[in-house]
N, C-alpha and C. Protein backbone atom coordinates (compact mmCIF):
# COMPACT_ATOMS: atom_id res chain seq x y z
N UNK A 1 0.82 -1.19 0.00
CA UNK A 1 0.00 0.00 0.00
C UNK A 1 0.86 1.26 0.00
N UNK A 2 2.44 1.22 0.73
CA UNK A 2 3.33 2.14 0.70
C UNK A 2 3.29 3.43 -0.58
N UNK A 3 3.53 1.69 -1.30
CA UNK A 3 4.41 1.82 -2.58
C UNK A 3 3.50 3.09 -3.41
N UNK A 4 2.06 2.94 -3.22
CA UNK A 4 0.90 3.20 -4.12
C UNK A 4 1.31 5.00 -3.91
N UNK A 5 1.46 5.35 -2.59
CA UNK A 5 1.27 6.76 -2.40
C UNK A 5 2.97 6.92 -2.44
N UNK A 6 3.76 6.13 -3.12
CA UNK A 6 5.34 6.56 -3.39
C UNK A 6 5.06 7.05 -4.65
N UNK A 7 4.13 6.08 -5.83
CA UNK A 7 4.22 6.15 -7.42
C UNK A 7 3.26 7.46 -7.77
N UNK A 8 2.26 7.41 -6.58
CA UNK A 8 1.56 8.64 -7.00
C UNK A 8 2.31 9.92 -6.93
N UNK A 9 3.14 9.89 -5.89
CA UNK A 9 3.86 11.50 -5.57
C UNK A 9 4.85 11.27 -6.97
N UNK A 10 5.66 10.39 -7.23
CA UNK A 10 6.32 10.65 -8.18
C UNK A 10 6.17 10.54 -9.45
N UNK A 11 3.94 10.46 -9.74
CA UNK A 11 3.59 10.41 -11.06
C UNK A 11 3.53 12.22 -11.12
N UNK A 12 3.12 12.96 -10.14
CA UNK A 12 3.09 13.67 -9.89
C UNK A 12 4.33 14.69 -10.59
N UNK A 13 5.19 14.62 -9.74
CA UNK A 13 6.71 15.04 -9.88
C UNK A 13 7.02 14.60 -11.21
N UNK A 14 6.77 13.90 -12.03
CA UNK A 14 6.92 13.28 -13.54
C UNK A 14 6.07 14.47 -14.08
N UNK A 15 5.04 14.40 -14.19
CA UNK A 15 3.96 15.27 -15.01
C UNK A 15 4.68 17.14 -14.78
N UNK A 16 5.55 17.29 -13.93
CA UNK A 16 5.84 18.79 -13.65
C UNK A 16 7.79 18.60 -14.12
N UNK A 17 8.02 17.14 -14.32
CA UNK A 17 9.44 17.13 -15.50
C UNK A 17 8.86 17.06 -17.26
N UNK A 18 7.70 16.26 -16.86
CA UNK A 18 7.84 16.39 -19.01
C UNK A 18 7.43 17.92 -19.33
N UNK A 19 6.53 18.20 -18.56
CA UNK A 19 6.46 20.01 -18.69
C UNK A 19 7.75 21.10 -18.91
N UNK A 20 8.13 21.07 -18.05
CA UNK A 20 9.71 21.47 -17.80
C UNK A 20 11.02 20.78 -19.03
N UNK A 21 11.01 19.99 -19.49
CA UNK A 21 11.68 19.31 -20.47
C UNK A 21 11.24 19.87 -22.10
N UNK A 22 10.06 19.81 -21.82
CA UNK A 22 8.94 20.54 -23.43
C UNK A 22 9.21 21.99 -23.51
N UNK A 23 9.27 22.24 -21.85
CA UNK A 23 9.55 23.83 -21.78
C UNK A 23 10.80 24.37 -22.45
N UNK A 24 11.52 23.61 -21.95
CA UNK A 24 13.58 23.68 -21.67
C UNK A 24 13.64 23.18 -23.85
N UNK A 25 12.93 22.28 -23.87
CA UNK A 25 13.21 22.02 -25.67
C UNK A 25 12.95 23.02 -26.24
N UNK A 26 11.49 23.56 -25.95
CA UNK A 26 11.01 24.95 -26.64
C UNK A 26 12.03 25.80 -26.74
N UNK A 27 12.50 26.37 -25.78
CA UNK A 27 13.00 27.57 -25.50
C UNK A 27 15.01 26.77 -26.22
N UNK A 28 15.34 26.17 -25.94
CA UNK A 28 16.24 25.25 -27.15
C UNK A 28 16.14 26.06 -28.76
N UNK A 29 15.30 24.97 -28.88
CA UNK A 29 14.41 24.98 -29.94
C UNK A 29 14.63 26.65 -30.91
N UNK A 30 14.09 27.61 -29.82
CA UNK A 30 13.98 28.52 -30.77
C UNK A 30 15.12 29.58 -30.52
N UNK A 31 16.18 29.23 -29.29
CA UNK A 31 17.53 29.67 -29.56
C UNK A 31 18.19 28.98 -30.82
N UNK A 32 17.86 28.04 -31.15
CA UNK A 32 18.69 27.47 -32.18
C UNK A 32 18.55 28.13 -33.68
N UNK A 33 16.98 28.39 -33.45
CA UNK A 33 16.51 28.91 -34.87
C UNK A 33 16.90 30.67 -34.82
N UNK A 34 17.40 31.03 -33.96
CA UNK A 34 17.65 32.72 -33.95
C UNK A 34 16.88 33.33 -32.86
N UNK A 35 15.78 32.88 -32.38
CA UNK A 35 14.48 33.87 -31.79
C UNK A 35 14.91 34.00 -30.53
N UNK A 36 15.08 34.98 -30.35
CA UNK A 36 15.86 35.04 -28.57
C UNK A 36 14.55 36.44 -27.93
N UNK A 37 14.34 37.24 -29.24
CA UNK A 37 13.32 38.32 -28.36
C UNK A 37 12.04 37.32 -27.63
N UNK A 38 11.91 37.78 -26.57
CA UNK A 38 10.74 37.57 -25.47
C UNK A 38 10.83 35.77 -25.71
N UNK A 39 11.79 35.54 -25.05
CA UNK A 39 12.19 33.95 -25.43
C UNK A 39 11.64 33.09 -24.90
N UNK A 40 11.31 33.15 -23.06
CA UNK A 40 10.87 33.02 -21.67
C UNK A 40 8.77 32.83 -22.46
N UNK A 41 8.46 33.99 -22.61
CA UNK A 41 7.32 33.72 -22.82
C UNK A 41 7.25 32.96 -24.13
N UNK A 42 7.19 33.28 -25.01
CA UNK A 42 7.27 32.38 -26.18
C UNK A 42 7.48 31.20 -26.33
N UNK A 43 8.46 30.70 -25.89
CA UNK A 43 9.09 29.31 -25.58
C UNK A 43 7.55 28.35 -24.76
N UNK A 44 7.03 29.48 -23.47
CA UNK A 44 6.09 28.78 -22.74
C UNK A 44 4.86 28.36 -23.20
N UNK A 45 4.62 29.39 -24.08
CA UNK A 45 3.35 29.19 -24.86
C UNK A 45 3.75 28.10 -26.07
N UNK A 46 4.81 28.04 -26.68
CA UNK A 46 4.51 26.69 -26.67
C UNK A 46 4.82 25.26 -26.11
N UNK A 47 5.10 25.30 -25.42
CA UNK A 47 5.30 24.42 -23.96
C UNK A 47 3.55 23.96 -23.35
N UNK A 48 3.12 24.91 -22.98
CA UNK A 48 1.79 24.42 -22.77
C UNK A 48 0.93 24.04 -24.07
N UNK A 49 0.64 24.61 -24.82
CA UNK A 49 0.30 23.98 -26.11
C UNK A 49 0.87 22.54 -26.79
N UNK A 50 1.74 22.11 -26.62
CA UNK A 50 2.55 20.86 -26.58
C UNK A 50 2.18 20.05 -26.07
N UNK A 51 2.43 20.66 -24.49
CA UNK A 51 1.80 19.28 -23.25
C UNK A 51 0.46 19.01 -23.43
N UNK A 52 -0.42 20.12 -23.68
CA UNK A 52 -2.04 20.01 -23.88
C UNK A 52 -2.52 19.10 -24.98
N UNK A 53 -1.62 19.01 -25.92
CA UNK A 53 -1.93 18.16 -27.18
C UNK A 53 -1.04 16.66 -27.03
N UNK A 54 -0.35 16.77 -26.44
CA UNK A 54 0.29 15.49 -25.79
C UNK A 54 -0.68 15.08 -24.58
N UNK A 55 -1.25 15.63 -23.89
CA UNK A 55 -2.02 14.72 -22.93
C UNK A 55 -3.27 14.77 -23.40
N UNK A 56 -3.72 15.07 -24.69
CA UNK A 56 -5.14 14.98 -24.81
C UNK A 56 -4.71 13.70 -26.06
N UNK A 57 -4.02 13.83 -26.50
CA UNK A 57 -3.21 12.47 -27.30
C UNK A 57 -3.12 11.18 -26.70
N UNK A 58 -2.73 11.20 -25.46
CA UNK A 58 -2.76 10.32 -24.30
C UNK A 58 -4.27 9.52 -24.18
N UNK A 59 -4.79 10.62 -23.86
CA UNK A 59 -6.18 10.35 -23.14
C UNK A 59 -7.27 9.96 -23.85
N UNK A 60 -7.38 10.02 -25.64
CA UNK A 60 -7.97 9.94 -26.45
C UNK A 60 -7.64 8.46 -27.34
N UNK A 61 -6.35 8.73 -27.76
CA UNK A 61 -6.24 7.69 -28.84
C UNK A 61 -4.63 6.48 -27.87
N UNK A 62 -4.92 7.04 -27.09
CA UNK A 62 -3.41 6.04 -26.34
C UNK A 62 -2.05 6.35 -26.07
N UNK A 63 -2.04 6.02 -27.92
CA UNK A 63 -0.27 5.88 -28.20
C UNK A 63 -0.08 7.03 -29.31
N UNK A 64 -0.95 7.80 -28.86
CA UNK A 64 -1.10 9.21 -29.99
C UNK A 64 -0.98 10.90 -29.20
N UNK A 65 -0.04 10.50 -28.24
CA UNK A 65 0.43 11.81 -27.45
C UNK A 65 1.70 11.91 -28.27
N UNK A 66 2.24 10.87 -28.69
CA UNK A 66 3.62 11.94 -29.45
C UNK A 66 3.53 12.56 -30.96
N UNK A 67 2.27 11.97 -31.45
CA UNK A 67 1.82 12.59 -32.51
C UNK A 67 0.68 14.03 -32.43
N UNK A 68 -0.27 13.80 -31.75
CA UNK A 68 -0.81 15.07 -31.12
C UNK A 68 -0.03 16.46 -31.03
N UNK A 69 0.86 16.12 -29.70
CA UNK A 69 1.97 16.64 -29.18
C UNK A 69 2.95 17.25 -30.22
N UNK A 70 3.16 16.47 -31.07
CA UNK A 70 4.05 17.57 -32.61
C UNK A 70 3.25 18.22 -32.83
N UNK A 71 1.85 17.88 -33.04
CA UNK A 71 1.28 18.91 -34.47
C UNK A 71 1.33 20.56 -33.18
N UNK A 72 0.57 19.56 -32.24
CA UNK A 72 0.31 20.82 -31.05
C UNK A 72 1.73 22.09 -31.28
N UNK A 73 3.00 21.22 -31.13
CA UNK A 73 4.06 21.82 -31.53
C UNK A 73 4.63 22.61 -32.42
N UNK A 74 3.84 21.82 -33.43
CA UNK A 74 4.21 22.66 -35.05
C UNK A 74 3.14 23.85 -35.08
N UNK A 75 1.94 24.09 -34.69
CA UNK A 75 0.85 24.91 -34.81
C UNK A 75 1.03 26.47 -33.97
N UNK A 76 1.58 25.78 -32.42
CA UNK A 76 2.19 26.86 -31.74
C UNK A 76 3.02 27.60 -31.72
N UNK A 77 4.61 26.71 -32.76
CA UNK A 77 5.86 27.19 -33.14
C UNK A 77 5.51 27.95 -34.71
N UNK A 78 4.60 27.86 -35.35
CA UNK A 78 4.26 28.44 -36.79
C UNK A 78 3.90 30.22 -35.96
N UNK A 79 2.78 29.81 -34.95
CA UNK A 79 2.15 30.98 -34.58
C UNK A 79 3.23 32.22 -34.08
N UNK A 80 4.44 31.29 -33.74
CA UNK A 80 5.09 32.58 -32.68
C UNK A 80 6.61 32.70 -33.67
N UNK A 81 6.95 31.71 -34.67
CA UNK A 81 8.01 31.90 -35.56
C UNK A 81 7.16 31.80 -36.95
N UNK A 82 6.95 32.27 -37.69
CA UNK A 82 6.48 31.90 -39.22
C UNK A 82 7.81 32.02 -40.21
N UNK A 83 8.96 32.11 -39.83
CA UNK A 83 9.89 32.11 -41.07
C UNK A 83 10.46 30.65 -40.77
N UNK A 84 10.27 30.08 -40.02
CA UNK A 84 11.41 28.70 -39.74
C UNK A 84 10.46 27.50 -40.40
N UNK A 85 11.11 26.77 -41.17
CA UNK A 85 10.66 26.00 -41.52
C UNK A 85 9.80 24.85 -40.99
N UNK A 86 8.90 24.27 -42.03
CA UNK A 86 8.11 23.15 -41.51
C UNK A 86 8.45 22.09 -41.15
N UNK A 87 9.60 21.45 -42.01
CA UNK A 87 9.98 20.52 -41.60
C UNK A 87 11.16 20.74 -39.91
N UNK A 88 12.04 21.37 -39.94
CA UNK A 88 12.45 21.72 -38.66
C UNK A 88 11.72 21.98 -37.41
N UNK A 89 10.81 22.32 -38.02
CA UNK A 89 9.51 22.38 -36.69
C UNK A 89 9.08 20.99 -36.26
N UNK A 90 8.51 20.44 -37.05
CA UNK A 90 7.87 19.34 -36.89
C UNK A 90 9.21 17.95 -36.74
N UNK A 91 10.46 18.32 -36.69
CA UNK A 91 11.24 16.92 -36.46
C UNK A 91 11.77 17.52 -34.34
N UNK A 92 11.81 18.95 -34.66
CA UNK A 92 12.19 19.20 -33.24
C UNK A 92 10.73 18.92 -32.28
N UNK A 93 9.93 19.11 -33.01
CA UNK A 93 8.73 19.09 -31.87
C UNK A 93 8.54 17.68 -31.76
N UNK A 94 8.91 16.34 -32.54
CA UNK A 94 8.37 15.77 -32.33
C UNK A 94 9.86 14.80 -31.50
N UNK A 95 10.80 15.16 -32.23
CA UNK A 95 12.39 14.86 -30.71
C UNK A 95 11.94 15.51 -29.25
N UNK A 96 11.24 16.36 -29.09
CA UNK A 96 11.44 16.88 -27.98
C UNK A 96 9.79 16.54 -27.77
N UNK A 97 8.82 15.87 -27.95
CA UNK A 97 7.43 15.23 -27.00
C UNK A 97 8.35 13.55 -26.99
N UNK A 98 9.44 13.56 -28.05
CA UNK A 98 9.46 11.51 -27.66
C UNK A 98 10.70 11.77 -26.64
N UNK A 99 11.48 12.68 -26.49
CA UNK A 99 12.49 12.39 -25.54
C UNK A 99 11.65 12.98 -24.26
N UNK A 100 10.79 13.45 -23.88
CA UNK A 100 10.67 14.01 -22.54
C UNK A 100 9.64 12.88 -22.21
N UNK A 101 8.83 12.68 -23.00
CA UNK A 101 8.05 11.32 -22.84
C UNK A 101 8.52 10.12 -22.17
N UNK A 102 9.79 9.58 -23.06
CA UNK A 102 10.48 8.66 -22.94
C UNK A 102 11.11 8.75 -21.60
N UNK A 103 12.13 9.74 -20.96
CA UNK A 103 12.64 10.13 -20.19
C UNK A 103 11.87 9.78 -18.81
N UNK A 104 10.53 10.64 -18.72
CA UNK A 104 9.67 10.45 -17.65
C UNK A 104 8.85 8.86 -17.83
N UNK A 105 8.95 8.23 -18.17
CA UNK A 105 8.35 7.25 -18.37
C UNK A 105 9.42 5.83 -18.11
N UNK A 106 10.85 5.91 -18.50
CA UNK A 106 11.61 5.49 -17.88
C UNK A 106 11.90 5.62 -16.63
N UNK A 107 11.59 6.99 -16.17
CA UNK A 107 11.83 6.97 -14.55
C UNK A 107 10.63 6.38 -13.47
N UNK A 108 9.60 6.65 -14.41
CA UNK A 108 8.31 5.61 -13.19
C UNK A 108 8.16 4.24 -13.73
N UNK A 109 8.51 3.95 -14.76
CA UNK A 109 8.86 1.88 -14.46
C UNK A 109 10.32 1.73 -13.69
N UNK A 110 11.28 2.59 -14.05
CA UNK A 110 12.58 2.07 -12.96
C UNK A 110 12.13 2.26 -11.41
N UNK A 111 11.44 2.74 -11.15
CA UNK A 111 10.68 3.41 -9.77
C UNK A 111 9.20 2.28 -9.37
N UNK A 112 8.70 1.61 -10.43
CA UNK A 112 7.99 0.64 -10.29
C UNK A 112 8.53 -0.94 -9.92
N UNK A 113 10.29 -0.97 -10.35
CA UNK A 113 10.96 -1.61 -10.27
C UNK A 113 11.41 -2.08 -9.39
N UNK A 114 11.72 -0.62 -8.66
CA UNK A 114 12.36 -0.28 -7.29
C UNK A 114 11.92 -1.33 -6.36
N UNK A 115 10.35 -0.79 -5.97
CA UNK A 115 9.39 -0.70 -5.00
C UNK A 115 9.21 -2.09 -5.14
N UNK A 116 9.02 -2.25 -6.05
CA UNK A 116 8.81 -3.81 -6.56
C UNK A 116 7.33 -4.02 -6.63
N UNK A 117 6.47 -3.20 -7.47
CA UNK A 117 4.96 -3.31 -7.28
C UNK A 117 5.00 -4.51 -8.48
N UNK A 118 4.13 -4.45 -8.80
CA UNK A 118 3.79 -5.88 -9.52
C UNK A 118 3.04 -5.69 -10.47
């Protein structure tokens, strides 16, 4: 029963790293492409737009948060950059929903591991 309120705090603590990771890519992301004015906000907006289309990806079709999650990516990064290309958009947005995905998702089965839930 421990274990249950260990995986919850650290599904928790997961859901506020892939945020933070989408965030940290964004803001990557569009240092790489040049865009440094108002970087902080920009970057965030699409950060939440990302995660929102990644967890409604989740919640809808399953195994369709890392596809969601790009377009979410590509739609938000068009809105706030329109000179950077489509394809660069859409290979970074979709590296950066499968690595933060991946990342947090490795850490709660190694943590399921741990505990030894079953």
């Amino acid at each position: 029963m421990f274990y249950r309120a260990i995986i919850f705090t650290i599904g928790i603590l997961l859901i506020g790293l892939v945020f933070g990771l989408i965030w940290g890519g964004a803001a990557l992301f569009m240092r790489q492409m040049g865009h440094v004015e108002r970087l902080m906000e920009r970057s965030r907006i699409i950060a939440v737009w990302t995660f929102a289309g990644f967890g409604v990806g989740l919640l809808f079709m399953g195994f369709g948060g890392p596809i969601l999650g790009t377009f979410a990516f590509f739609r938000a990064a068009r809105g706030v950059m329109p000179d950077v290309s489509d394809a660069a958009i859409l290979l970074w947005g979709f590296g950066i929903v499968l690595l933060s995905s991946a990342l947090a998702g490795s850490i709660l089965f190694g943590t399921l591991f741990l505990v030894g839930a079953p």
